[in-house]
Protein backbone atom coordinates (compact mmCIF):
# COMPACT_ATOMS: atom_id res chain seq x y z
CA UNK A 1 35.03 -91.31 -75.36
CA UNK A 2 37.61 -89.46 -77.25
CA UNK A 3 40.53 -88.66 -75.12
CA UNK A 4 42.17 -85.14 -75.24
CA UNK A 5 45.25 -86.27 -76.36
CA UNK A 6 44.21 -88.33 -79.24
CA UNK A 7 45.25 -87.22 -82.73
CA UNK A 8 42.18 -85.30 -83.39
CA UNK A 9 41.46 -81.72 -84.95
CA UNK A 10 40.56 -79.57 -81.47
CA UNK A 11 37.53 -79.06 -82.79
CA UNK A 12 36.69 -82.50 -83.45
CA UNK A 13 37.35 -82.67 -79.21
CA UNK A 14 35.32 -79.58 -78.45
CA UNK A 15 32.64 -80.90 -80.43
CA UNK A 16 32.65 -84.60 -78.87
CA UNK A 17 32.88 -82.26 -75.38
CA UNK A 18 29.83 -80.03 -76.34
CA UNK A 19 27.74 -82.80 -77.44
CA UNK A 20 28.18 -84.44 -74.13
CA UNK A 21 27.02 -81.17 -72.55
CA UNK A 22 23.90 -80.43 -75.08
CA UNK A 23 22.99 -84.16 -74.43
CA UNK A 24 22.91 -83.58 -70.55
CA UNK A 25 20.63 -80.41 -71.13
CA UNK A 26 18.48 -81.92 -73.31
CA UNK A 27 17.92 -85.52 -71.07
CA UNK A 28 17.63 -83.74 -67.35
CA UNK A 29 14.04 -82.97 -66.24
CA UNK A 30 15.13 -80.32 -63.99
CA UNK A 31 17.96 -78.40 -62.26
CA UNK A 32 18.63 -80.94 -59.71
CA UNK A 33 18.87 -83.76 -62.90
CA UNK A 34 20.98 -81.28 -65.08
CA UNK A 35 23.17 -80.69 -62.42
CA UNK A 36 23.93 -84.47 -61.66
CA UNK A 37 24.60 -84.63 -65.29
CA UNK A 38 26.44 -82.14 -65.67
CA UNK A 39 29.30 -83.78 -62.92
CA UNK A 40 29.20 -87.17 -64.88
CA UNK A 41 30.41 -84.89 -67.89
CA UNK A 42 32.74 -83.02 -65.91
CA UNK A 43 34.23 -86.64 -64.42
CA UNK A 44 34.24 -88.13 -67.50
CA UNK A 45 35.48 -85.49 -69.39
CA UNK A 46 38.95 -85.12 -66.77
CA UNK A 47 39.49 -88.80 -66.65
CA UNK A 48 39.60 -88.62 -70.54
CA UNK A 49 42.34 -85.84 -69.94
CA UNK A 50 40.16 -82.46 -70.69
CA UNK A 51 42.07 -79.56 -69.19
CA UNK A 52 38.94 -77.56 -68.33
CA UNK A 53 35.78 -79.56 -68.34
CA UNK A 54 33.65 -76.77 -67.78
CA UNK A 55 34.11 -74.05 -70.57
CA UNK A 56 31.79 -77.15 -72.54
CA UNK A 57 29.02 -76.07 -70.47
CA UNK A 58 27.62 -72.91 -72.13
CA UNK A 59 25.19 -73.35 -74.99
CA UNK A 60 26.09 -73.01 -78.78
CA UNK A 61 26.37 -68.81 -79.35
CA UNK A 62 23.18 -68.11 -81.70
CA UNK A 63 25.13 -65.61 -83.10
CA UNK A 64 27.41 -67.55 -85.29
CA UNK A 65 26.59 -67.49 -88.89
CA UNK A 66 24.57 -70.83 -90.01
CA UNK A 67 25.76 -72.45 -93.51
CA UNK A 68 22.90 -72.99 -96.11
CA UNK A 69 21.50 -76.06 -96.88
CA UNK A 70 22.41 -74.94 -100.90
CA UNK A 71 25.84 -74.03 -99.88
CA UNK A 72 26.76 -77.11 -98.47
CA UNK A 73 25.40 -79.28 -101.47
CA UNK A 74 28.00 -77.94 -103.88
CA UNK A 75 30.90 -78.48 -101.64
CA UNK A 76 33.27 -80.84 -101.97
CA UNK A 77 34.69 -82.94 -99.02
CA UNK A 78 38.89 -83.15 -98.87
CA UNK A 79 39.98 -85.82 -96.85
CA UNK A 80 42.97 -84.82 -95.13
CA UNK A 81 45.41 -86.45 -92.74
CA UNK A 82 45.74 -84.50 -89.52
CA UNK A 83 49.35 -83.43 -88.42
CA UNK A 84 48.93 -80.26 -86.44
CA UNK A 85 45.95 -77.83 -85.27
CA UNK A 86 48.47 -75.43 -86.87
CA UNK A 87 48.24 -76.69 -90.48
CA UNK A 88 44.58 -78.05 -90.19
CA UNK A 89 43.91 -74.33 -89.35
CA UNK A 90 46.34 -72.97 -92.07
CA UNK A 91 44.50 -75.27 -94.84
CA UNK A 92 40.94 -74.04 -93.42
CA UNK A 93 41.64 -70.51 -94.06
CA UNK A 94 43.25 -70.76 -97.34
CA UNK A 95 40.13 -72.33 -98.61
CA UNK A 96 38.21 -69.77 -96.71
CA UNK A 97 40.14 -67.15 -98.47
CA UNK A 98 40.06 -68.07 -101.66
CA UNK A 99 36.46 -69.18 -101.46
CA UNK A 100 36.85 -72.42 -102.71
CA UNK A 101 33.58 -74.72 -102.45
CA UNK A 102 35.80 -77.35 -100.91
CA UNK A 103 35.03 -78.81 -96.80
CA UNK A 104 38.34 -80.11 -95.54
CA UNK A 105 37.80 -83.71 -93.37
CA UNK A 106 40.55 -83.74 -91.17
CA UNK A 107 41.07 -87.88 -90.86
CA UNK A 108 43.06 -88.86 -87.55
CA UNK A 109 46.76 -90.21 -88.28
CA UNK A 110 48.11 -93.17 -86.31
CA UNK A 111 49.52 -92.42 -83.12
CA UNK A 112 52.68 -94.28 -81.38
């Protein structure tokens, strides 16, 4: 399990969160099962240092814009060291903005 305070991209966190969550939904028979795994999550998600376990819990929004198939075959992947949410965020918009078919990978620096 990836802990919180690892030297990850916050979304690389919220995603390893969410998964955990869409997993439990998708496993559990019923409401009784879902809940039960829904509090192993929630336990494992705190003792890996998650300041809010359950904002993870509701379901991907529909509503968010899905890439194409095409679009992501011409893109080119970036490897990029991760310093700060800050600067990954700062290098994902100025591709964004200038519409650049590049997808930044945001690889995890060592840590002390």
């Amino acid at each position: 399990t990836l802990h919180y305070r690892s030297h990850h991209t916050e979304s690389t966190k919220n995603a390893v969160a969410n998964n955990f969550c869409k997993t439990a939904r998708e496993v559990s028979s019923g409401d009784t099962e879902l809940q039960h795994s829904l509090q192993i999550v929630d336990k494992l998600l705190m003792d890996n240092g998650y300041p809010k376990p359950r904002q993870y819990y509701q379901p991907a929004s529909s509503s968010k814009k899905k890439k194409k198939k095409d679009d992501v075959k011409h893109m080119v992947s970036l490897s990029v060291p991760y310093t700060t949410e800050r600067n990954a965020n700062r290098i994902r918009n100025y591709i964004k903005s200038k519409h650049l078919p590049i997808r930044p990978v945001f690889t995890p620096g060592k840590t002390l």
